[in-house]
Protein backbone atom coordinates (compact mmCIF):
# COMPACT_ATOMS: atom_id res chain seq x y z
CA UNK A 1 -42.51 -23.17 35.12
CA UNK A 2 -39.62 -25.44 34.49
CA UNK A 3 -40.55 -28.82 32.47
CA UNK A 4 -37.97 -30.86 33.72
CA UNK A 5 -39.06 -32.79 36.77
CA UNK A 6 -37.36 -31.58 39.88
CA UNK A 7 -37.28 -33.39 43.68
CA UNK A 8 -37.80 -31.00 46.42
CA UNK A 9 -35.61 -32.05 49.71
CA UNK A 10 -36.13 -29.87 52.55
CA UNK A 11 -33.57 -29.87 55.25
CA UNK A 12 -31.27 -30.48 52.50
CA UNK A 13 -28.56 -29.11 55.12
CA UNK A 14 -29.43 -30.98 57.97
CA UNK A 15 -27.86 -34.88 58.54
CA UNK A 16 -30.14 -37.09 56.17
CA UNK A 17 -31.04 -34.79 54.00
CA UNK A 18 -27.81 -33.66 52.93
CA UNK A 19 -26.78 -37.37 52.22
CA UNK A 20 -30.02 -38.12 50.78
CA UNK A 21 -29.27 -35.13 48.42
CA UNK A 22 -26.04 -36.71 47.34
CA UNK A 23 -27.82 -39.87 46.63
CA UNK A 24 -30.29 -38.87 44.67
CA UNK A 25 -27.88 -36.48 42.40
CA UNK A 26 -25.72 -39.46 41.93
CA UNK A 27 -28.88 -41.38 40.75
CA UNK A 28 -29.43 -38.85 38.16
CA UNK A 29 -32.21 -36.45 39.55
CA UNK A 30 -32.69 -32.90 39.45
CA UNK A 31 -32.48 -31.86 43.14
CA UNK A 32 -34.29 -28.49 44.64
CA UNK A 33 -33.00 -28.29 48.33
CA UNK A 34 -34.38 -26.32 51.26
CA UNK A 35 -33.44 -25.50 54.77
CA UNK A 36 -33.20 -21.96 56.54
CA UNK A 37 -30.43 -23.11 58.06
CA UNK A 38 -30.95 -22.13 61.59
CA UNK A 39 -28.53 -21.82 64.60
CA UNK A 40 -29.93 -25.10 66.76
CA UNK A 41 -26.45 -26.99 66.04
CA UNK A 42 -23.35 -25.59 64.56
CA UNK A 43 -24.36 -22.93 61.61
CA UNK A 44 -20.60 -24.35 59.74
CA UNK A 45 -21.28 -27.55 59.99
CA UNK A 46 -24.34 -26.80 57.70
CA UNK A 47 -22.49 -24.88 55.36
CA UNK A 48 -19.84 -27.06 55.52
CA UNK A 49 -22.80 -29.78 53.90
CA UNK A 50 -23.86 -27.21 51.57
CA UNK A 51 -20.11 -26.47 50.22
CA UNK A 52 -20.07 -30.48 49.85
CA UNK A 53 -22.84 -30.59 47.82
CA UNK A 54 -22.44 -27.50 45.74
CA UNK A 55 -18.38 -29.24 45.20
CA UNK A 56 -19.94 -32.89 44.62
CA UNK A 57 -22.26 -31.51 41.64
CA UNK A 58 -19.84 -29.08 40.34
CA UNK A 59 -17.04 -31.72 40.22
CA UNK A 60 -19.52 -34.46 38.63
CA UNK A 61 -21.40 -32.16 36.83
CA UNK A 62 -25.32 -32.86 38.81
CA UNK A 63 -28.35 -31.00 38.90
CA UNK A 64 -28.18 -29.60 42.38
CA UNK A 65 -29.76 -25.81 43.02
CA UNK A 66 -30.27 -24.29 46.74
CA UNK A 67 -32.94 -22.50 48.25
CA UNK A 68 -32.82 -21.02 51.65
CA UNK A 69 -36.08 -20.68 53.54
CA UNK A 70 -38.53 -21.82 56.42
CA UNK A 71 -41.04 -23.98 56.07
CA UNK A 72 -43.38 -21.87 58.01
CA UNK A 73 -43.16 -18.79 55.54
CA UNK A 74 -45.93 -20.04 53.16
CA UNK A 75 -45.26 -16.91 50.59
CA UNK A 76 -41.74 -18.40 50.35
CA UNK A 77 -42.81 -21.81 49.89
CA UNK A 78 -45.53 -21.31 47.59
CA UNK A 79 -43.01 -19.73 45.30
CA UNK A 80 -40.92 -22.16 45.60
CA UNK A 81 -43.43 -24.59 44.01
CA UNK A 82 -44.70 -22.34 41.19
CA UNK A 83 -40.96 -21.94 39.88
CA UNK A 84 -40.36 -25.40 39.79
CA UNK A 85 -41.52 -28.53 38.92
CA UNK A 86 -42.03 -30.83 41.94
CA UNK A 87 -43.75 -34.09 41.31
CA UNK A 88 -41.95 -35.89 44.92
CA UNK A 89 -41.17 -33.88 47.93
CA UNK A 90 -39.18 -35.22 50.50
CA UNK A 91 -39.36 -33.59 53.94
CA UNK A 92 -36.67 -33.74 56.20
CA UNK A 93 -36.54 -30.35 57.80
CA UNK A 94 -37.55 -29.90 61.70
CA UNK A 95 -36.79 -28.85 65.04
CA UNK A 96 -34.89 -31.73 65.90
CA UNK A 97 -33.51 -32.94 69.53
CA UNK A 98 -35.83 -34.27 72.71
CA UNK A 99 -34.34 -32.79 74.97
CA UNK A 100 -34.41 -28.96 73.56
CA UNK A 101 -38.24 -29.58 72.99
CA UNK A 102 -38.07 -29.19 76.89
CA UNK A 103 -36.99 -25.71 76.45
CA UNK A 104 -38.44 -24.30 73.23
CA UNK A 105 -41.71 -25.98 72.91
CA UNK A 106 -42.83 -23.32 70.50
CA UNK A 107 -39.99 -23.83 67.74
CA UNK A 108 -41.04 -27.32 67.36
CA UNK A 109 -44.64 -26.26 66.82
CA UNK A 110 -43.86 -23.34 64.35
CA UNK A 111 -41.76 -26.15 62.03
CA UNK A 112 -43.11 -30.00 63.11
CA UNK A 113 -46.65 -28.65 62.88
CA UNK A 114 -47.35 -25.85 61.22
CA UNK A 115 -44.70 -25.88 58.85
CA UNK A 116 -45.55 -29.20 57.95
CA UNK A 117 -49.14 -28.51 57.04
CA UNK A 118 -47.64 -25.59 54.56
CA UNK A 119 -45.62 -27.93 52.92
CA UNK A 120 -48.92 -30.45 52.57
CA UNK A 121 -51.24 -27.65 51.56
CA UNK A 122 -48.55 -27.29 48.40
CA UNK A 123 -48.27 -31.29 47.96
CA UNK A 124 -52.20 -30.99 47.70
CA UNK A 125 -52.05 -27.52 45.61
CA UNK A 126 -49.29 -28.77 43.31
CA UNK A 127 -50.78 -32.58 42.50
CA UNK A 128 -47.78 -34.07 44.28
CA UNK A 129 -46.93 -37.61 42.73
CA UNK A 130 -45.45 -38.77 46.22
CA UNK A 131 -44.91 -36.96 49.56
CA UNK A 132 -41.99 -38.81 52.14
CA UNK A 133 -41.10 -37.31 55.50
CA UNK A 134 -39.44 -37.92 58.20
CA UNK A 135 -41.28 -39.61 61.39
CA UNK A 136 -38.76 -41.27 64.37
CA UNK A 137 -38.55 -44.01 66.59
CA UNK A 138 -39.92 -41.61 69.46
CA UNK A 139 -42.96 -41.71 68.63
CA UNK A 140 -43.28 -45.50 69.96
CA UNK A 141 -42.22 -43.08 73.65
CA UNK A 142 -42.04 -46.14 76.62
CA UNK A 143 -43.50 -49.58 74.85
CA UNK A 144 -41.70 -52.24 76.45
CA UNK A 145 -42.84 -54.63 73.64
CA UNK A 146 -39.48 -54.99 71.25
CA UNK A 147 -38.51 -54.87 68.62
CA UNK A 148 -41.16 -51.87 67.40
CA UNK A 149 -43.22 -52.48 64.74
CA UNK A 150 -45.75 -50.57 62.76
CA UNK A 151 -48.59 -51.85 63.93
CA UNK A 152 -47.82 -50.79 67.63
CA UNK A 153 -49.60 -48.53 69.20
CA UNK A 154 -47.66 -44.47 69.83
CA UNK A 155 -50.43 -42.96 71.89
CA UNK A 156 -47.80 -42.23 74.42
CA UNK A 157 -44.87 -39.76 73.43
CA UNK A 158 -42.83 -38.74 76.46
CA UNK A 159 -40.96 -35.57 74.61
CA UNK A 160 -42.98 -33.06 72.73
CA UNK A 161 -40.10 -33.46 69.97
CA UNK A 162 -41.72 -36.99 69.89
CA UNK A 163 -45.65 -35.88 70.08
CA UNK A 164 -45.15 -33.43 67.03
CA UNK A 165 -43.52 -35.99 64.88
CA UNK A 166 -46.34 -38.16 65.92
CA UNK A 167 -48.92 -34.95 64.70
CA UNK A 168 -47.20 -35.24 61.57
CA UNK A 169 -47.97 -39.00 60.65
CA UNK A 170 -51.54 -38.22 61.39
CA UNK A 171 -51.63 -35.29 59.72
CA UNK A 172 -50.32 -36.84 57.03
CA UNK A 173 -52.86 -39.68 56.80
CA UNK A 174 -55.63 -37.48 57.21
CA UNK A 175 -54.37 -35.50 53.76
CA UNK A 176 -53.95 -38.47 52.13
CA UNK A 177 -57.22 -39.86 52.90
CA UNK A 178 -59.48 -36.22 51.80
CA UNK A 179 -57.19 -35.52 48.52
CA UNK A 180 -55.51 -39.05 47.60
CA UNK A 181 -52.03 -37.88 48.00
CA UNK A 182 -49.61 -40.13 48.36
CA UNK A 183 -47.33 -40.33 52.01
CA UNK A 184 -44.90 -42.35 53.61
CA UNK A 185 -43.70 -42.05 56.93
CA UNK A 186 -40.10 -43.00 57.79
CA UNK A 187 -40.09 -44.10 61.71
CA UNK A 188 -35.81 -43.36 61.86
CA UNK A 189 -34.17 -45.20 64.11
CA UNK A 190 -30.21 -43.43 65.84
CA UNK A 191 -29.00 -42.42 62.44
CA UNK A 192 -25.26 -41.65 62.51
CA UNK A 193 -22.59 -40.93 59.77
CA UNK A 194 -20.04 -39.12 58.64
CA UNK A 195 -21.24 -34.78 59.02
CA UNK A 196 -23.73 -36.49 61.66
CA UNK A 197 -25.47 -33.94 64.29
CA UNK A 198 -23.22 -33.21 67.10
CA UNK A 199 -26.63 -33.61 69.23
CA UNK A 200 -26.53 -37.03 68.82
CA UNK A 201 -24.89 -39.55 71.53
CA UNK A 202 -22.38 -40.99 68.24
CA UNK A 203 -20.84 -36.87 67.89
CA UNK A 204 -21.18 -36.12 71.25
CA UNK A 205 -19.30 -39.15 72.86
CA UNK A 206 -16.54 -39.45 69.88
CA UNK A 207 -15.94 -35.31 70.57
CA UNK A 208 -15.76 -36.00 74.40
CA UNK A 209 -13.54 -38.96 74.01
CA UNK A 210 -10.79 -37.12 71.85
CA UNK A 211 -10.72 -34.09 74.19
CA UNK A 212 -10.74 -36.41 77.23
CA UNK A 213 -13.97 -34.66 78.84
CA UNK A 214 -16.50 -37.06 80.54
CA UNK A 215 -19.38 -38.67 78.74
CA UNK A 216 -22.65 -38.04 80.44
CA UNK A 217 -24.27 -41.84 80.48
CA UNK A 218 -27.90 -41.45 81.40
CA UNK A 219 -29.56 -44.23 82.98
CA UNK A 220 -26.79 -45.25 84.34
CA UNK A 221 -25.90 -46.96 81.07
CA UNK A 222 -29.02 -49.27 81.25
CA UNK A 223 -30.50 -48.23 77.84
CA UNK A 224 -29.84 -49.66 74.13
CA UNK A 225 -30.05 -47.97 70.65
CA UNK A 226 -30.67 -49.06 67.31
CA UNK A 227 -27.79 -47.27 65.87
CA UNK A 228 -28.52 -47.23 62.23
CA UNK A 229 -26.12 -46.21 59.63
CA UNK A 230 -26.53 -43.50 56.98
CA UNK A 231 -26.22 -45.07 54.20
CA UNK A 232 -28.26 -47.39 54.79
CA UNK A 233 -30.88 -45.01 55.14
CA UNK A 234 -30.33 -43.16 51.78
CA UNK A 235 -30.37 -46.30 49.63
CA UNK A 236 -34.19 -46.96 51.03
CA UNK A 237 -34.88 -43.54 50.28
CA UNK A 238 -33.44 -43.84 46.92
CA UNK A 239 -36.04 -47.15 46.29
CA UNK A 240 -38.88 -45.58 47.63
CA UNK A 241 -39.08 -42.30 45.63
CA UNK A 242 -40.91 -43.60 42.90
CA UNK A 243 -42.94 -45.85 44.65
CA UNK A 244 -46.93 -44.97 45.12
CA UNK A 245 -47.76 -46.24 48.29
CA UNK A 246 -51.08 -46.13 46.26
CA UNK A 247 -50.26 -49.95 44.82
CA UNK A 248 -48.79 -51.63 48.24
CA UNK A 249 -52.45 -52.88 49.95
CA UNK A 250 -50.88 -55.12 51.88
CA UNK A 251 -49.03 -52.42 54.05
CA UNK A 252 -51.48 -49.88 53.69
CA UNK A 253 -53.86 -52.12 55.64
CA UNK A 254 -51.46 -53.34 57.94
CA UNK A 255 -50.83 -49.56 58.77
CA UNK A 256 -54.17 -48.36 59.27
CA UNK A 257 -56.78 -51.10 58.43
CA UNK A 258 -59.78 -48.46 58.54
CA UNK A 259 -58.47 -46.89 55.93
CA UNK A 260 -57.37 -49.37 53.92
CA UNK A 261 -58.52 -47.04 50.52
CA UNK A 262 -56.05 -44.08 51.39
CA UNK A 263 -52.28 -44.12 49.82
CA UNK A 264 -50.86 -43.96 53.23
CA UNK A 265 -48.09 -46.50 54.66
CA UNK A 266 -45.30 -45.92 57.83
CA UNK A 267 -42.52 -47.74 57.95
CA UNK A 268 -39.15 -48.23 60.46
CA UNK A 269 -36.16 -47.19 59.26
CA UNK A 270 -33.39 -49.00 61.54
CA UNK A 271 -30.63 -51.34 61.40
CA UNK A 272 -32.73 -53.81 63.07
CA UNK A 273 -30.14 -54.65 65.73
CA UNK A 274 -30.16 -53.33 69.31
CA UNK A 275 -26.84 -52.31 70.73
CA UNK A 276 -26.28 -51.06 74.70
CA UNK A 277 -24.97 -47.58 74.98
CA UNK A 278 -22.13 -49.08 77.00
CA UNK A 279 -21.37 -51.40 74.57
CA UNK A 280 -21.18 -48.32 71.54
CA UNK A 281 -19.08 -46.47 73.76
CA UNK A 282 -16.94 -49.75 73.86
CA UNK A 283 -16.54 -49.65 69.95
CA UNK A 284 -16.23 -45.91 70.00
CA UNK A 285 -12.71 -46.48 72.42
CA UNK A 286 -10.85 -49.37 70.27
CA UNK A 287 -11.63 -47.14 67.33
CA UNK A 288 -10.92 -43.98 68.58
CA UNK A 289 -7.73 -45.25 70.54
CA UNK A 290 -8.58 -43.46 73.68
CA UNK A 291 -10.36 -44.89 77.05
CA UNK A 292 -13.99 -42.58 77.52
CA UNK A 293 -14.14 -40.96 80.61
CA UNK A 294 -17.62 -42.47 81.67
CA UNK A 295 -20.41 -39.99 84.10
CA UNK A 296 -22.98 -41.96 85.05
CA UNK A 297 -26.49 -40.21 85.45
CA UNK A 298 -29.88 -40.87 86.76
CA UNK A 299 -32.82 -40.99 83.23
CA UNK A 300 -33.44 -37.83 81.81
CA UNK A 301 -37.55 -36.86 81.25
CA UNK A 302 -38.34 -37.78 77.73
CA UNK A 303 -35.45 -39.71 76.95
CA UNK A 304 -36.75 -43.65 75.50
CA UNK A 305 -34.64 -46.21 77.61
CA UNK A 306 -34.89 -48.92 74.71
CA UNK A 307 -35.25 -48.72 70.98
CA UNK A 308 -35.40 -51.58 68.73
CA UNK A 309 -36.69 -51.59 65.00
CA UNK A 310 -38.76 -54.68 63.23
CA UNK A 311 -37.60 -54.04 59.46
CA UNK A 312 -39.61 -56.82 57.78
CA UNK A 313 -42.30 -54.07 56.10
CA UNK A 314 -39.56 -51.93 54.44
CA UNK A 315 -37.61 -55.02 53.57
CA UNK A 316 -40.68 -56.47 51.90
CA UNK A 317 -41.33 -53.01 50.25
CA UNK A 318 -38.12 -52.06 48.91
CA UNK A 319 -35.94 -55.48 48.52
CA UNK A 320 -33.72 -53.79 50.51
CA UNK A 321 -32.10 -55.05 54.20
CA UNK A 322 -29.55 -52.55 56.19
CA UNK A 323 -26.26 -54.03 55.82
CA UNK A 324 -23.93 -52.02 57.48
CA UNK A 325 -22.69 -53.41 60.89
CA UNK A 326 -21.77 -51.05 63.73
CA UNK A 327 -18.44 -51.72 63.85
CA UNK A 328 -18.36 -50.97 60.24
CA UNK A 329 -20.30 -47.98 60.37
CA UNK A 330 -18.40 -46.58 63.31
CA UNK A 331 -14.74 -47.55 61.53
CA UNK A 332 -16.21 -44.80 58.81
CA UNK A 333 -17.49 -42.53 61.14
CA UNK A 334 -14.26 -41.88 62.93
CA UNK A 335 -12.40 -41.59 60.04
CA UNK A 336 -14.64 -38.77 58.58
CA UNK A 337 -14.31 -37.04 61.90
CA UNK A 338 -10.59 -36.83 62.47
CA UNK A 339 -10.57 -35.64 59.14
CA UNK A 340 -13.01 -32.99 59.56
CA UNK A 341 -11.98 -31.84 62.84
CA UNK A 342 -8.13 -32.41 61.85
CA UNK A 343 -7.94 -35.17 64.92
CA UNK A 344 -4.62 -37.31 64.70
């Protein structure tokens, strides 16, 4: 086994955890990433990531190393663990999307559920120092209490997508209460970026505005997001790594006061400012240059009408507030993607 102390990110070719890769490298970590890579969303824009990162590390000479695999092959996974040195593992791999959950309910079982109970039964194998993985904002499915906060209750997922993320938090807690290790739950809120998923409303309504095609606008437009920003999300991921939720009481009761004595804690990940889909769409046009070609449609099953994140608990946590504003974040976003997809 390898003495130097490496961070395991899985999904490390998805969204966030490709920029959470480049984070950490530039912070100075040894990074192990993950991901099998699968076909749910553009297979080039994955290796497209992975070339990225492999360039990034090469070019500023970073511990980066790639592993491709599944989270449900155990075999694979165990290996991984006995050839290096993991001390935090940060999970961001799964079946993503709501609305393919409809169609493929099995997928998200295979690697929300069972997948994620390989990667704990390592954690707990291995004497993981600190275990992070990412929840989302679905879970809270239709409170109409805003903005979210921890405390509220998620008994209710509309999507499947949104009930196994849900199965993961408790999952989670109930490892960390029998074997003491260490777990934090990120609730994400919209994340968007440059190399963003082109599932997402941001890719999907920038590619459909360039190629003049009409926007699908569920709900008739009467729903909000809070669109958060990616790198606002990697520098809380950055703070948090070496942070035992172990020490934090204060959050760990207001989580789940029962078990106040378990090294558990969830916390929203958002901007912590709602914005109406209309009103993105708005941004999207003066920044783009180009007038959307708006579809409106009656509410899709599973989708959340509102979302809205309370930030104070990570704030408190990590000394850390998102900062970047939408039109901000959506001035970068655009410029990433007529440069990736050579738009003038």
């Amino acid at each position: 086994m390898n003495k130097k102390e490496e961070i395991l990110v899985t999904g490390a070719a998805g969204f966030i955890g490709f920029h959470t890769c480049i984070k950490l490298l530039r912070q100075g970590k040894s990074i192990i990433g993950f991901d099998n890579i699968n076909s749910y969303y553009d297979v080039e824009l994955k290796e497209s990531r992975l070339k990225e990162l492999k360039r990034i590390s090469k070019e500023e000479n970073l511990s980066w190393q790639f592993v491709k695999g599944g989270l449900e092959d155990n075999k694979t996974l165990e290996e991984l663990f006995e050839n290096f040195n993991f001390k935090i593992v940060i999970n961001l791999a799964a079946q993503a999307g709501v609305r393919y959950s409809k169609e493929a309910p099995i997928t998200y079982i295979n690697s929300n559920i069972f997948g994620f109970v390989n990667l704990l039964e390592c954690c707990k194998k291995f004497q993981i120092k600190n275990f992070i993985y990412a929840s989302s904002s679905s879970v809270y499915g239709e409170n109409q209490k805003i903005p979210f906060k921890e405390i509220d209750p998620v008994d209710h997922p509309i999507s499947l997508y949104a009930a196994s993320k849900r199965s993961n938090e408790l999952i989670a807690h109930t490892y960390s209460h029998l074997y003491g290790i260490p777990c934090i739950g990120l609730r994400f809120f919209t994340v968007y970026g440059p190399f963003g998923r082109p599932d997402m409303a941001p890719m999907i309504f920038a590619k459909s505005i360039f190629e003049k095609t009409p926007i699908k606008i569920f709900n008739y437009g009467k729903m909000s997001r809070d669109f958060t920003y990616i790198d606002d999300v990697t520098e809380i991921i950055g703070r948090l790594i070496y942070k035992s939720s172990k020490v934090d009481k204060e959050n760990i009761k207001m989580n789940y006061p029962s078990q106040s004595s378990s090294p558990f804690i969830i916390f929203n990940i958002g901007c912590g400012n709602k914005i109406k889909l209309l009103e993105f769409i708005n941004i999207l046009e003066k920044e783009i240059g180009i007038e959307a070609i708006k579809l409106l449609k009656p509410l899709e099953s599973g989708d959340v009408i509102n979302t809205f994140s309370d930030n104070s608990a990570i704030t408190k946590y990590t000394k850390y507030k998102p900062q970047i504003k939408i039109e901000e974040g959506i001035k970068k976003f655009i410029l990433w993607y007529k440069d990736f997809y050579g738009k003038l």
